[in-house]
Protein backbone atom coordinates (compact mmCIF):
# COMPACT_ATOMS: atom_id res chain seq x y z
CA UNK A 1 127.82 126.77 14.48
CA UNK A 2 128.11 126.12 17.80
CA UNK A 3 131.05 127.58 18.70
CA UNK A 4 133.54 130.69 17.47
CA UNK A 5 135.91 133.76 18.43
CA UNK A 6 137.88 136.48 17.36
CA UNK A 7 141.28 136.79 17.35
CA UNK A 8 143.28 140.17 18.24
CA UNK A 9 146.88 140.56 16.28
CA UNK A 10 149.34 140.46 19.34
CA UNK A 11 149.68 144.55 18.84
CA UNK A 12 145.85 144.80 18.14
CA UNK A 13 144.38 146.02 21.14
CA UNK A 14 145.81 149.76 22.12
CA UNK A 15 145.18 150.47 18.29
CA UNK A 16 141.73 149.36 18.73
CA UNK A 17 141.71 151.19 22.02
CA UNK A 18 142.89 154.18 20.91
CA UNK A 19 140.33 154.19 18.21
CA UNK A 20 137.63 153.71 20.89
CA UNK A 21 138.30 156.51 23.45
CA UNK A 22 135.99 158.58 21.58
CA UNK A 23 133.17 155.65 22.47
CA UNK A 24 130.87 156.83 25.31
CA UNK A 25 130.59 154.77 28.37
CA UNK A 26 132.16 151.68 29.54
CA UNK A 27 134.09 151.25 26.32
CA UNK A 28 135.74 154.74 26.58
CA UNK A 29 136.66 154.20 29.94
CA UNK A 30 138.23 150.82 28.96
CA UNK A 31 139.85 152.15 26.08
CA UNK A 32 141.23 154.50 28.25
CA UNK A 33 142.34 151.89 31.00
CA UNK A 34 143.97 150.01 28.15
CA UNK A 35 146.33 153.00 27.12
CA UNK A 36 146.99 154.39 30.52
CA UNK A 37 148.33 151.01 31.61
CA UNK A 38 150.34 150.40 28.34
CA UNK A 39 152.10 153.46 29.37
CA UNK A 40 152.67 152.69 33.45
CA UNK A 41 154.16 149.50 31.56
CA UNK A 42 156.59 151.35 29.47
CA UNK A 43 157.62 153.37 32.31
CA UNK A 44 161.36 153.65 32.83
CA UNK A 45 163.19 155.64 35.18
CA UNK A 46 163.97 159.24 34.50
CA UNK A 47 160.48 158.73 31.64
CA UNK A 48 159.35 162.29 33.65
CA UNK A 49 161.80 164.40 31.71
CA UNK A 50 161.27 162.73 28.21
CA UNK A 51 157.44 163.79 28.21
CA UNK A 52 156.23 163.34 24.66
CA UNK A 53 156.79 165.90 21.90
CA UNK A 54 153.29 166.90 20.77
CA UNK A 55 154.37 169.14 17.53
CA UNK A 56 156.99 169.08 14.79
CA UNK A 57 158.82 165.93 15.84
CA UNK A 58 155.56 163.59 16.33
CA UNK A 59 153.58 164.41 13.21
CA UNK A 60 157.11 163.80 11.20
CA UNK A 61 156.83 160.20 12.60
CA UNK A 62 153.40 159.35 12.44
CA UNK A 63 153.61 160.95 8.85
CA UNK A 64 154.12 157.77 6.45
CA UNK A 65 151.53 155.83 8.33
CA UNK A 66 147.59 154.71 7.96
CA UNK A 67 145.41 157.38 9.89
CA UNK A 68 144.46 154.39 12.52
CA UNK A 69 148.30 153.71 13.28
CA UNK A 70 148.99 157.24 13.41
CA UNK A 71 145.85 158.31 15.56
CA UNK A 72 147.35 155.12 18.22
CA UNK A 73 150.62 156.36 18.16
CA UNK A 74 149.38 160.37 19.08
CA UNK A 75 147.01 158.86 21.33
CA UNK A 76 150.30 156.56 22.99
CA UNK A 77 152.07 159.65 23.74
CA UNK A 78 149.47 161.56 25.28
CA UNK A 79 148.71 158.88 27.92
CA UNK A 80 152.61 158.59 28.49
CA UNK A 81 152.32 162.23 28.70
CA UNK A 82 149.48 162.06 31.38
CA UNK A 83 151.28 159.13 32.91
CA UNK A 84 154.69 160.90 33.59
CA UNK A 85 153.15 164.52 34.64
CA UNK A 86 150.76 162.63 37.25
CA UNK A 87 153.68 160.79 39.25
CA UNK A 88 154.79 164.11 39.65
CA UNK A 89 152.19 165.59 40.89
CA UNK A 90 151.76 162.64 43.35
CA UNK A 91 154.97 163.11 44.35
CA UNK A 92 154.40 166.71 44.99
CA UNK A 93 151.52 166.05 47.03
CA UNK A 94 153.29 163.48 48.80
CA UNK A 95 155.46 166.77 50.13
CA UNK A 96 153.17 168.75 51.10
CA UNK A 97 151.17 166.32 53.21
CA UNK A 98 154.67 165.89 54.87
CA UNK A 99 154.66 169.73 55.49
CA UNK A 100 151.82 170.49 56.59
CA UNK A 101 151.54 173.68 55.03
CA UNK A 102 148.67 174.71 52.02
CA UNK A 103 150.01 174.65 48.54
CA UNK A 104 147.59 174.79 45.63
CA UNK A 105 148.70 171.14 43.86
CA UNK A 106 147.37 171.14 39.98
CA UNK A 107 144.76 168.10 40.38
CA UNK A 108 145.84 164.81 38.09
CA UNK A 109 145.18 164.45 34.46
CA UNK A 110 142.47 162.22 33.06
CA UNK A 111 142.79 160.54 29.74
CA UNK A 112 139.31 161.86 28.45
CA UNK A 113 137.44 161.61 24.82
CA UNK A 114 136.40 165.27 25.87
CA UNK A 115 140.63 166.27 24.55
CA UNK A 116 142.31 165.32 21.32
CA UNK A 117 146.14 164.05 21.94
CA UNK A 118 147.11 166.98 20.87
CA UNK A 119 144.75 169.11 23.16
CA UNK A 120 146.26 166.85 25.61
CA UNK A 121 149.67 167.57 25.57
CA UNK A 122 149.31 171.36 25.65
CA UNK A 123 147.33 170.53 28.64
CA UNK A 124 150.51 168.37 30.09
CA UNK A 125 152.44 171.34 29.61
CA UNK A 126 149.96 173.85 31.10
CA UNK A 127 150.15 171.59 34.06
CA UNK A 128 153.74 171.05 34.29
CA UNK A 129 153.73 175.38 34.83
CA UNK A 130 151.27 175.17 37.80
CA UNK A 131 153.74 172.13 39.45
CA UNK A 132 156.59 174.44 39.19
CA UNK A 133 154.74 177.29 40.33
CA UNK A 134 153.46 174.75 43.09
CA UNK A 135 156.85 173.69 44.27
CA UNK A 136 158.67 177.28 44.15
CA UNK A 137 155.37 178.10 46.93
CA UNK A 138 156.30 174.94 48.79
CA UNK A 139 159.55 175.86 48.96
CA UNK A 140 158.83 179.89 50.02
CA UNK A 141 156.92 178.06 53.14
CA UNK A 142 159.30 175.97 54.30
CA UNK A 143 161.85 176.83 56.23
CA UNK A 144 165.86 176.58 55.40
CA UNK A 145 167.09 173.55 55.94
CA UNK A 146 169.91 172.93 58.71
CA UNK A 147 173.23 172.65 56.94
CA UNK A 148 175.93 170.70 58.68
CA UNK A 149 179.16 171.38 57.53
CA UNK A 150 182.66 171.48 59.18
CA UNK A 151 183.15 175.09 59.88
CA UNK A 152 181.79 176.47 63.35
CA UNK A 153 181.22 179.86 62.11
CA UNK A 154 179.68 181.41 59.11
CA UNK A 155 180.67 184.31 57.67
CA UNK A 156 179.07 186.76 55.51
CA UNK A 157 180.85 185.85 51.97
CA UNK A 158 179.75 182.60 52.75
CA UNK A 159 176.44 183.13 53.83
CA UNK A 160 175.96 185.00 50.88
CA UNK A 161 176.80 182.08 48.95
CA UNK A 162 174.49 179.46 50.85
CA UNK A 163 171.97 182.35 49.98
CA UNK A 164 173.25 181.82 45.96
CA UNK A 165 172.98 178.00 46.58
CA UNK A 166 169.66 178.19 48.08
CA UNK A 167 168.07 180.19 44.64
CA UNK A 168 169.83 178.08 42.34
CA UNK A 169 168.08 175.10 43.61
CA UNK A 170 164.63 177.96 43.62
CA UNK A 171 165.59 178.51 39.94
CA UNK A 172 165.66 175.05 38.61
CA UNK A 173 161.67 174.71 38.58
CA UNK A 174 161.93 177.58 36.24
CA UNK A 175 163.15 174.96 33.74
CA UNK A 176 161.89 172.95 31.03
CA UNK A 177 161.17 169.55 32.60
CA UNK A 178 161.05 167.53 29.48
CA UNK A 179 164.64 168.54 29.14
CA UNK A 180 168.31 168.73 31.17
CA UNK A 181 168.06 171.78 33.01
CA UNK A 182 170.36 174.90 31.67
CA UNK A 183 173.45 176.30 33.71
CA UNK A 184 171.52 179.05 36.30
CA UNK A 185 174.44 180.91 37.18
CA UNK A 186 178.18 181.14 36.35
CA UNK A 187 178.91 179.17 39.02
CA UNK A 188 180.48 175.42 39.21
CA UNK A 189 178.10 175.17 42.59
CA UNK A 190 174.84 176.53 40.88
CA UNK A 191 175.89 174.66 37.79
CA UNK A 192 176.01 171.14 39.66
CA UNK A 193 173.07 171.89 42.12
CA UNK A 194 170.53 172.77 38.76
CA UNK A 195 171.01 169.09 38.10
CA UNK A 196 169.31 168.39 41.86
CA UNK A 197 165.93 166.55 40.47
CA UNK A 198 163.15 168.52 40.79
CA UNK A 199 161.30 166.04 42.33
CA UNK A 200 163.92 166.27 45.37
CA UNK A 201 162.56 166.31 48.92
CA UNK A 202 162.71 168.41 50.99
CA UNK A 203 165.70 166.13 53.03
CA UNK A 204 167.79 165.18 49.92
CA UNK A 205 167.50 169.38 49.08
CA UNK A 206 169.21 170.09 52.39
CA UNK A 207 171.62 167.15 51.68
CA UNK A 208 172.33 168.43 48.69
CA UNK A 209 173.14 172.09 49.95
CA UNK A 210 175.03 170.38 52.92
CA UNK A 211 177.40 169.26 50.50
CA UNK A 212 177.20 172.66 48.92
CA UNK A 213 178.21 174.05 51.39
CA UNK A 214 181.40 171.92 52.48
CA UNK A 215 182.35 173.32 48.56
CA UNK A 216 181.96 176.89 49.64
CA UNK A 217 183.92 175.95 53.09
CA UNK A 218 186.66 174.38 50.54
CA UNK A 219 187.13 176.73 47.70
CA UNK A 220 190.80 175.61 47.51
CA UNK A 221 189.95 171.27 47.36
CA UNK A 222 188.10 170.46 44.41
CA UNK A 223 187.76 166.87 45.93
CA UNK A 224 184.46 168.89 47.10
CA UNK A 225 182.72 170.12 44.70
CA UNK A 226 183.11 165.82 42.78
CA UNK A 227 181.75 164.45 45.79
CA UNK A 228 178.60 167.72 45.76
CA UNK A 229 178.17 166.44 42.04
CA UNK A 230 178.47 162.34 42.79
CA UNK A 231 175.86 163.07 46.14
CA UNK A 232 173.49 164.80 43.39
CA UNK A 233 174.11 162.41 40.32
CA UNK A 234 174.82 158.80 41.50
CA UNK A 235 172.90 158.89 45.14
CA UNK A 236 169.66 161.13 45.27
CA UNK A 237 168.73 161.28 41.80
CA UNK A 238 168.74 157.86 41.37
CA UNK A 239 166.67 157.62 44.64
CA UNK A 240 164.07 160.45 42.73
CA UNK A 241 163.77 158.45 39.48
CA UNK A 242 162.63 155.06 41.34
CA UNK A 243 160.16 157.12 43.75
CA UNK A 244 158.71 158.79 40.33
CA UNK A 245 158.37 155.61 39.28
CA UNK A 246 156.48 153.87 41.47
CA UNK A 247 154.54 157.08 42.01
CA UNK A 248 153.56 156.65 38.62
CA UNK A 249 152.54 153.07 38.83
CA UNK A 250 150.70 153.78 42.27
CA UNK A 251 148.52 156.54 39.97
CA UNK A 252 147.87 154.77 37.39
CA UNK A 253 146.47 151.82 39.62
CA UNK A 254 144.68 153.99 42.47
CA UNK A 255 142.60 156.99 39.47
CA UNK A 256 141.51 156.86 36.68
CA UNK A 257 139.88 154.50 33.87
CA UNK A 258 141.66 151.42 34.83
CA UNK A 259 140.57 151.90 38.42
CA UNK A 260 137.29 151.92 36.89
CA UNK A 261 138.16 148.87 34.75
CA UNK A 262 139.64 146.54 37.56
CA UNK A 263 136.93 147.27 39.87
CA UNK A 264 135.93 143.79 41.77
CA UNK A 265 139.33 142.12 40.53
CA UNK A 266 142.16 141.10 42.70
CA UNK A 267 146.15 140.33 41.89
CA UNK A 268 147.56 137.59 42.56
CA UNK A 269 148.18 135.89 45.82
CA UNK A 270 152.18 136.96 45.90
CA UNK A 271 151.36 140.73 44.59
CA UNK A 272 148.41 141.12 47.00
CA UNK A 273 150.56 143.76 49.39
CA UNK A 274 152.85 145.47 46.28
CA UNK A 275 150.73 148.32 46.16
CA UNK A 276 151.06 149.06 49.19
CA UNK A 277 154.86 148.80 49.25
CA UNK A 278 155.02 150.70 46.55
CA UNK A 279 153.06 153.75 48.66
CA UNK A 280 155.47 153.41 51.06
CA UNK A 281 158.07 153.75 48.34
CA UNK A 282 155.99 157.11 47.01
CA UNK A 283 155.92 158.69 50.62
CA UNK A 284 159.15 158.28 50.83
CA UNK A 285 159.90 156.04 53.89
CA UNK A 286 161.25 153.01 51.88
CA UNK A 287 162.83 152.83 48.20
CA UNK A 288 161.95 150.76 45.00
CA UNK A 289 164.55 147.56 45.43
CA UNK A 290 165.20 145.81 42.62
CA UNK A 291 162.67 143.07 44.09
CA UNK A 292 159.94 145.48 44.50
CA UNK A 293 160.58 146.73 41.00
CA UNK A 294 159.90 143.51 39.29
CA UNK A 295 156.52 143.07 41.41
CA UNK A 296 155.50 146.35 40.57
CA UNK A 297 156.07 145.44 36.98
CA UNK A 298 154.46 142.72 37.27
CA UNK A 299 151.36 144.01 38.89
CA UNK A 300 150.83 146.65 36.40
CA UNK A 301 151.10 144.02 33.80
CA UNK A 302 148.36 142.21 35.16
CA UNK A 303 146.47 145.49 35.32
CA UNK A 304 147.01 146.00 31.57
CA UNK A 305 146.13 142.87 31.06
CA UNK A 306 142.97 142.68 32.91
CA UNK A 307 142.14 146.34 30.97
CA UNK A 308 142.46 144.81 27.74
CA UNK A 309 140.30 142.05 28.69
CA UNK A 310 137.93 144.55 29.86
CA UNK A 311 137.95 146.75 27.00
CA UNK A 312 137.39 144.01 24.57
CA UNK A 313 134.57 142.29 26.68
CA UNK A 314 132.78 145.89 27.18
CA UNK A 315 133.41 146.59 22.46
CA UNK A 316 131.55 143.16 21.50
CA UNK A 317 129.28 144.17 23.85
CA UNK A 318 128.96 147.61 22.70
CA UNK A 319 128.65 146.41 18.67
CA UNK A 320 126.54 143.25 19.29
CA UNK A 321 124.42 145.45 21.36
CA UNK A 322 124.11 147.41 17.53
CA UNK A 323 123.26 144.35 16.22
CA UNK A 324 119.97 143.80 18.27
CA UNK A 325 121.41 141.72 21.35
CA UNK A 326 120.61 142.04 25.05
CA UNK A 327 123.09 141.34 27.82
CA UNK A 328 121.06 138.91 30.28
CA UNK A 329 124.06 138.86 32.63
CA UNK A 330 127.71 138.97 33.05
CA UNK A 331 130.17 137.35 35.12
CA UNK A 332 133.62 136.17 35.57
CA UNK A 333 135.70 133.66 35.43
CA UNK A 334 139.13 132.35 35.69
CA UNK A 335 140.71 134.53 33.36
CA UNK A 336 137.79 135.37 31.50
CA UNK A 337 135.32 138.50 31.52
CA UNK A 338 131.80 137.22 30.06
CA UNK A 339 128.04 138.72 28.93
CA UNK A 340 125.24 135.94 28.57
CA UNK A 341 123.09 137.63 25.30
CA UNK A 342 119.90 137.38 23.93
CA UNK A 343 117.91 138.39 20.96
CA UNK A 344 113.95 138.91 21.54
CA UNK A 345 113.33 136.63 18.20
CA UNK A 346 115.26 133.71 19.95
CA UNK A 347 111.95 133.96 22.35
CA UNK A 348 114.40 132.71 25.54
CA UNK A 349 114.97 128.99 23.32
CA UNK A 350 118.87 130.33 22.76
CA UNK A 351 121.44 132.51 24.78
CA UNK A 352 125.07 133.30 22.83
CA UNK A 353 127.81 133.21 25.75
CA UNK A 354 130.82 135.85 25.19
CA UNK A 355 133.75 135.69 27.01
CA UNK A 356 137.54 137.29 26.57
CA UNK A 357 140.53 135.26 27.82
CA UNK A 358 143.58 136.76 29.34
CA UNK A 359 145.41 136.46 25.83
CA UNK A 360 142.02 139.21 24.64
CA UNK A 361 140.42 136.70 22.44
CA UNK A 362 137.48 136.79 22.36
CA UNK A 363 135.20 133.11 22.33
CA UNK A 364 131.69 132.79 22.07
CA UNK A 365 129.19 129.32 21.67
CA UNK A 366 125.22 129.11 21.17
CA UNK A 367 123.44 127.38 23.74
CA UNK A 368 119.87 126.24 23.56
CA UNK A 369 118.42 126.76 26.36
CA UNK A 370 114.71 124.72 26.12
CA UNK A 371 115.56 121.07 25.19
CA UNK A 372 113.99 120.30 21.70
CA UNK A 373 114.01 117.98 19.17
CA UNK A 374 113.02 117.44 15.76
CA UNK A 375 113.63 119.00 12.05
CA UNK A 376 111.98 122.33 13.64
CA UNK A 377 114.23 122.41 16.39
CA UNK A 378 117.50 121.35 13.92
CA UNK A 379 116.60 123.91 11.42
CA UNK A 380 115.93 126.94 14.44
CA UNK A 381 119.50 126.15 16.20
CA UNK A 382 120.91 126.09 12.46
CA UNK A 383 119.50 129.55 11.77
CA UNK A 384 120.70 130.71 15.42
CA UNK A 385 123.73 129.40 14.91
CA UNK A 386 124.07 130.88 11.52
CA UNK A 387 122.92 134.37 12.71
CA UNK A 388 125.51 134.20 15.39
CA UNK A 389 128.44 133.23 13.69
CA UNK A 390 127.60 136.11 10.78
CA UNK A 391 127.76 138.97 13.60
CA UNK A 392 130.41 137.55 15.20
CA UNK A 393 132.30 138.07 11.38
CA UNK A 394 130.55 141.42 11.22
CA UNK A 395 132.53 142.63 15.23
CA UNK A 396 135.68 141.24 13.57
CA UNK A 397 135.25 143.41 10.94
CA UNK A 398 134.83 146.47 12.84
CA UNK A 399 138.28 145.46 14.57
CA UNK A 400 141.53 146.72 12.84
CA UNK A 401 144.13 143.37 12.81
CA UNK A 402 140.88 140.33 14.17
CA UNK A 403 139.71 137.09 12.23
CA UNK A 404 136.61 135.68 13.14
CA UNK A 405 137.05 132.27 13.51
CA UNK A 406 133.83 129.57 13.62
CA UNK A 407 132.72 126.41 13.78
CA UNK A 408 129.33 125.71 11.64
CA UNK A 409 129.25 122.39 12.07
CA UNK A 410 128.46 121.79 15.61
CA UNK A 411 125.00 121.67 17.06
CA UNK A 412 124.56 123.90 20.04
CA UNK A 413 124.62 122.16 23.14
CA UNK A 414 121.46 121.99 25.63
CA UNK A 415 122.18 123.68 29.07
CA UNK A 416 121.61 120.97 32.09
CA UNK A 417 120.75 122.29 35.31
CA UNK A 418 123.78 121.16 36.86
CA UNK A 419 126.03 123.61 34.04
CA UNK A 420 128.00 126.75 35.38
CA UNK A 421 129.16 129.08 33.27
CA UNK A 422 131.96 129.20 30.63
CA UNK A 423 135.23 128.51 32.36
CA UNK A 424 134.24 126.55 35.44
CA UNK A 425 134.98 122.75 35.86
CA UNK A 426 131.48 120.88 36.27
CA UNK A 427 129.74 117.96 34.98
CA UNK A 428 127.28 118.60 32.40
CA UNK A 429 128.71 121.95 31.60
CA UNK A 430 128.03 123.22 27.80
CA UNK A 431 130.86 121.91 25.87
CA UNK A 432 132.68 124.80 24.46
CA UNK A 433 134.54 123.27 21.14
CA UNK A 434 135.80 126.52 20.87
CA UNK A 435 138.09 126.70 17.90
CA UNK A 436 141.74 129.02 19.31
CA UNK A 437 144.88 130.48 18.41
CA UNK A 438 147.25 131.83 20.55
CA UNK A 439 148.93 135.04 19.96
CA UNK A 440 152.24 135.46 19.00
């Protein structure tokens, strides 16, 4: 055998993750980069308020399935969980640095093997306290917006009402955020500013209690308080959920495991400036267009998928390691992450080459690397061979969903000193005969 791999099922890969985040090392912290970006990618807007339910609800679901399928579905919702809570947070930040002022901002979440999922979610909600705590200070600092509204002169039943307005819109942090907020006074004004996204800056609060106030100017033209609740509904919140977005994207790509994991790799040539138009889009001085939307998509699916091929490169590793191999080197390719192995009985004669594509298969050959010849030298690259292709079976078996598949006929090939490494157009390279299926 010459030649092998190991194929992933299509949905493999965040099951196997999420059984390896309790892995030390680089395999945790690919696991981790794995699940984190599986969530960004799931993102949709408004995701913030539908955190994941942790209790009742969650273990009914996960209840008819195998303990690995229900340990990657608790660990799925606690990175969405850590996902959603952290592009708030960003966004808060993102306030505060516009203020100016000192507010104590909860730092981000980690997706960590030190915290079960469920350890994680009461976590999320621990946080989600401090942010509203964190905002209602922001908002005790800053001072009250300028309202412009049609009447020249204020007087006091209506300044007592901007004064209702103003706490109404204090209250709403008081709410659940996983859920709609409740009615926070008996008010139709109160009642259609609690729906004001938390999230809000500081500008779309004061436009919001601008249009507030043209209701309390009004009381008699209920043309006022539709357009208060279409400002609110149909033009800021919108605005909120497409910031929260990309703030959770930006988070996901700038901390973290899969910060960790893409270290060293670049997007592609056309998504080489998203990011950064997406941190304009988080600070607030540009929105998410529908154009910048499907580049941010797409760049966080090339982060997931460089994660998984990350993940997968670093767990062969990590078990072939357990099976008496040393990594001589790594290095990248085109669309593969490699290791060059050894084993100290091979005496430097043989080297096994591992590398993942970008579909997370895994391929691997045997190459000889002393030119021999001879029955001695047929039967030591059959027994090479042999050994490799049998541990390759034995990682496939430690994989929930992957087939080892090998070729044992082949000889291994005899590395020229003109070769390059696995990937890489050259003349005299190794042939790889590298028997593949593609995912479906």
């Amino acid at each position: 055998m010459s030649s092998g791999g190991i194929v992933l099922a299509p949905l493999a890969v965040p099951a196997v993750a999420a059984g390896a985040v309790l892995v030390v090392g680089a395999v945790a912290v690919g696991a981790g980069a794995v699940l984190l970006a599986r969530a960004a990618n799931a993102a949709v807007e408004g995701s913030v308020r539908a955190l994941g339910d942790y209790g009742a609800k969650l273990e009914a679901e996960v209840a008819g399935l195998e303990a690995a399928a229900a340990d990657a579905r608790r660990w799925e919702v606690a990175a969405a969980g850590v996902v959603a809570v952290n592009a708030r947070i960003r966004l808060l930040r993102e306030r505060v640095s516009a203020a100016g002022v000192a507010v104590d901002v909860p730092a981000p979440l980690r997706l960590t093997s030190s915290r079960s999922p469920a350890e994680l979610g009461r976590w999320v909600g621990r946080v989600q306290v401090e942010l509203a705590r964190a905002q209602e200070a922001l908002d005790a600092l800053l001072p009250a917006p300028a309202l412009t509204i049609e009447k020249s002169t204020v007087d006091t039943s209506m300044a007592d009402a901007l004064a209702s307005h103003r706490e109404a819109l204090r209250r709403r942090y008081a709410v659940a955020v996983a859920a709609a907020p409740e009615p926070v006074s008996p008010g139709e004004v109160e009642r259609v500013l609690a729906l004001l996204d938390p999230d809000a800056t500081t500008d779309e609060r004061a436009a919001a209690l601008s249009a507030a106030a043209l209701v309390t100017a009004h009381p008699e033209d209920e043309v006022y308080l539709v357009a208060l609740r279409r400002r609110i509904t149909a033009e800021i919140n919108p605005v909120v959920a497409r910031r929260r977005l990309a703030a959770g994207w930006v988070q996901v790509l700038e901390d973290g495991p899969l910060t960790e994991a893409l270290a060293g790799a670049r997007p592609p040539d056309d998504l080489a400036d998203t990011a950064d138009r997406l941190r304009a889009v988080v600070a607030g001085t540009a929105d998410l267009t529908k154009e910048l939307r499907v580049e941010g998509a797409r760049l966080v699916e090339w982060a997931e998928e460089t994660a998984r091929q990350v993940f997968v490169c670093e767990l062969v590793k990590h078990h072939l390691t357990d099976l008496g191999y040393q990594v001589e080197e790594t290095f990248e390719v085109r669309n593969s992450a490699g290791l060059r192995l050894t084993r100290e009985d091979w005496a430097g004669e043989h080297t096994a080459e591992v590398w993942v594509d970008a579909h997370a298969t895994v391929h691997g050959q045997v190459v000889r690397e002393v030119a021999g010849a001879g029955d001695d030298a047929r039967i030591t690259d059959q027994e090479r061979c042999d050994t490799f292709a049998d541990d390759l079976d034995a990682v496939a078996a430690l994989m929930p969903d992957a087939q080892a598949v090998v070729d044992r006929t082949a000889a291994p090939q005899t590395r020229t000193s003109t070769e390059v490494k696995p990937g890489v157009e050259s003349t005299g390279r190794v042939n790889q005969n590298v028997k593949h299926r593609e995912r479906r």
